[in-house]
C-alpha atoms as a PDB file:
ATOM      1  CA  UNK A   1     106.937  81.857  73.589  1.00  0.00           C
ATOM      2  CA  UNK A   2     104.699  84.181  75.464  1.00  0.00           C
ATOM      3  CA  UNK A   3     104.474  87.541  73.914  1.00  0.00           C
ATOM      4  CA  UNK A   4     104.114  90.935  76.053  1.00  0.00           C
ATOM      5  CA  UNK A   5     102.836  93.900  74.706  1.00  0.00           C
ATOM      6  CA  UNK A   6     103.469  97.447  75.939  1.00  0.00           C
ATOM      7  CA  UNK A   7     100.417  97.329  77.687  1.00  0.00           C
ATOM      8  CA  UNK A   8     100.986  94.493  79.498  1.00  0.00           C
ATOM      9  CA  UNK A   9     104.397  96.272  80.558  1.00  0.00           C
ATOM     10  CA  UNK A  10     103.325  95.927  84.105  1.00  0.00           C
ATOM     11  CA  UNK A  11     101.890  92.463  84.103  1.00  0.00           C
ATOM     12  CA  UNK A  12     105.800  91.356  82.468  1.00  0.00           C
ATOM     13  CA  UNK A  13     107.210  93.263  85.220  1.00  0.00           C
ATOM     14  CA  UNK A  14     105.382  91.291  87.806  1.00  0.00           C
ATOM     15  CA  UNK A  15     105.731  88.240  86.276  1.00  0.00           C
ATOM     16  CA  UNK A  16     109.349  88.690  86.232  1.00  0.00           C
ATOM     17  CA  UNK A  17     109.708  89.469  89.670  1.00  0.00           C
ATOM     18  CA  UNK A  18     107.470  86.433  90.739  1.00  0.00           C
ATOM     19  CA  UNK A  19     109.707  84.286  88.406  1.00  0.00           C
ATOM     20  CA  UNK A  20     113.200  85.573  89.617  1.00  0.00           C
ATOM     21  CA  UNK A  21     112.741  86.007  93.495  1.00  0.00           C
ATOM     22  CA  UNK A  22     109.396  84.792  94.578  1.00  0.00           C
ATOM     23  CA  UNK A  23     107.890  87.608  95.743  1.00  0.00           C
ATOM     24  CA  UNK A  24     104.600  87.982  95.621  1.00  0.00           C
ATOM     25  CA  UNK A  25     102.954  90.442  93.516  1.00  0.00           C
ATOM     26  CA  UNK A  26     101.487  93.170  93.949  1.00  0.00           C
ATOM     27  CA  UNK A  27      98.368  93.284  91.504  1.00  0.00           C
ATOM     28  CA  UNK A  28      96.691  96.558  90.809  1.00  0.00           C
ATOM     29  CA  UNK A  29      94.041  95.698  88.837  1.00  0.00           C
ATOM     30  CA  UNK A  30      91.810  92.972  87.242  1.00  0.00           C
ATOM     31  CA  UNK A  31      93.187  92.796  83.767  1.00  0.00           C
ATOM     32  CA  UNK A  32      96.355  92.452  84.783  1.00  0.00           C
ATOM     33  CA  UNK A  33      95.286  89.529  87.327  1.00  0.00           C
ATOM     34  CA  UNK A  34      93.991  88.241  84.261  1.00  0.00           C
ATOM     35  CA  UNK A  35      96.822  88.551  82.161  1.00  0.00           C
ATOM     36  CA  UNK A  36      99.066  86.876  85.372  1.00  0.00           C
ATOM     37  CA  UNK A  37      96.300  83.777  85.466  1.00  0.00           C
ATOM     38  CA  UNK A  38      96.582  83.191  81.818  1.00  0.00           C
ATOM     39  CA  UNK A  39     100.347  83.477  81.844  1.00  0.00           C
ATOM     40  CA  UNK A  40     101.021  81.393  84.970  1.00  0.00           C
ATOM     41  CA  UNK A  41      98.621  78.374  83.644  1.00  0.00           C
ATOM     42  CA  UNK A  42     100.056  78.088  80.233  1.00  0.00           C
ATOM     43  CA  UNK A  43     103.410  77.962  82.102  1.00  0.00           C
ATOM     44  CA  UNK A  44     102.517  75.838  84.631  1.00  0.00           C
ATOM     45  CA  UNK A  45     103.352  78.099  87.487  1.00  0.00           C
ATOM     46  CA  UNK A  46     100.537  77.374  89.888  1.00  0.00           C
ATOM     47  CA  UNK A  47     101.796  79.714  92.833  1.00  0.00           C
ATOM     48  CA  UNK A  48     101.670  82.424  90.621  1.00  0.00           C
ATOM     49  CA  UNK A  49      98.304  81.193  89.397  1.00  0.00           C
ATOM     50  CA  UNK A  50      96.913  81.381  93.140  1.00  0.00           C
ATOM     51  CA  UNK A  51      97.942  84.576  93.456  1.00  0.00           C
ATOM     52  CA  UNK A  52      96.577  85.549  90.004  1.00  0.00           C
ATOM     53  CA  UNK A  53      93.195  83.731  91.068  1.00  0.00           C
ATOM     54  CA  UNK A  54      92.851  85.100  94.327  1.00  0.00           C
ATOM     55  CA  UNK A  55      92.712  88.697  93.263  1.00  0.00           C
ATOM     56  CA  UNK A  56      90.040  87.770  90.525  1.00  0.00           C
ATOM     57  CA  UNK A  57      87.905  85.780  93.223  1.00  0.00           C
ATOM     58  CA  UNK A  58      87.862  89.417  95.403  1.00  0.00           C
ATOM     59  CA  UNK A  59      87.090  91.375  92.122  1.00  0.00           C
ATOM     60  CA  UNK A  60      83.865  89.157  90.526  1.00  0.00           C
ATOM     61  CA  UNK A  61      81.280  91.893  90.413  1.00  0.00           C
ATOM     62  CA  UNK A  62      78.455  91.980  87.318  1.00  0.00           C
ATOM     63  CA  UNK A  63      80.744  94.059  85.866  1.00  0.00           C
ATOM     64  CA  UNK A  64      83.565  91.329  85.286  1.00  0.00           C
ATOM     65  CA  UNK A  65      81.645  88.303  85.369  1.00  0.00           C
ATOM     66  CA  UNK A  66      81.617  87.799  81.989  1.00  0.00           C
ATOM     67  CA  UNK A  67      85.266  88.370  81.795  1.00  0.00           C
ATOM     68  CA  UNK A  68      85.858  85.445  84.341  1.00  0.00           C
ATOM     69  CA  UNK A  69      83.070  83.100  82.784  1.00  0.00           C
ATOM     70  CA  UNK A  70      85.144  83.242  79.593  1.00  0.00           C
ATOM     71  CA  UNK A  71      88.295  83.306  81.486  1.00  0.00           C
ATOM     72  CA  UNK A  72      87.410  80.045  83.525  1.00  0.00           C
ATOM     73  CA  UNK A  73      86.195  78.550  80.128  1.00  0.00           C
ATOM     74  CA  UNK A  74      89.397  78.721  78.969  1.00  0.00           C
ATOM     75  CA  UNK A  75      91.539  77.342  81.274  1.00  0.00           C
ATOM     76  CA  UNK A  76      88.713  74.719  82.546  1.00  0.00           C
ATOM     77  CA  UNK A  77      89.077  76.018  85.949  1.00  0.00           C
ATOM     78  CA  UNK A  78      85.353  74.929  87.610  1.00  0.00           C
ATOM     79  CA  UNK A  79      86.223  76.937  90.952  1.00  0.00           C
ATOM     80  CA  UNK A  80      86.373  80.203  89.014  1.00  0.00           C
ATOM     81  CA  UNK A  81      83.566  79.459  86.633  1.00  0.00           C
ATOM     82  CA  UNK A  82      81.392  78.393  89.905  1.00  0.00           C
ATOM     83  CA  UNK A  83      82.109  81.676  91.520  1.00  0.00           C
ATOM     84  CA  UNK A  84      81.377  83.774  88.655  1.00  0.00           C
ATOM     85  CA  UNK A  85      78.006  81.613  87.916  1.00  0.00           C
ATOM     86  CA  UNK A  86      77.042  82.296  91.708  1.00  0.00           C
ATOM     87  CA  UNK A  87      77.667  86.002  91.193  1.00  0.00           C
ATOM     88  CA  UNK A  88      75.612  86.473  87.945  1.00  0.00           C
ATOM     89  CA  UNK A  89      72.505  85.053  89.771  1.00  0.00           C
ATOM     90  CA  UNK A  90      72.544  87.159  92.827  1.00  0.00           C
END
């Protein structure tokens, strides 16, 4: 069971709409891109994980590399954690 808090209102609305018609979502922000990559890899749900991961590739910046580090740590995802490693040294 995946549990959505009323902050994450948004991120279960998109994730909904990705699961029921495909569309592809519109993500506003990083955290919620982060909330959608978490989601969609304990689920499985690699489209939605693309999407999720494409966002967070366009928003590495010293300020969030930290955020994907641990991110990429925990889902063993070596593309993310490469990207985020390349950012911290510039």
């Amino acid at each position: 069971m995946i549990a959505f808090f009323p902050s994450h209102f948004t991120v279960h609305a998109l994730f909904c709409r990705f699961i029921y018609s495909g569309e592809s979502c519109n993500i506003e922000n990083f955290d919620q891109a982060q909330a959608l990559f978490k989601h969609a890899t304990l689920l499985g749900l690699n489209a939605l994980k693309n999407v999720a991961k494409a966002y967070i590739f366009s928003s590495i910046t010293p300020a969030t590399v930290w955020k994907v580090l641990k991110l990429a740590s925990e889902a063993t995802d070596t593309s993310l954690e490469k990207a985020a490693w390349f950012v911290s040294i510039l």
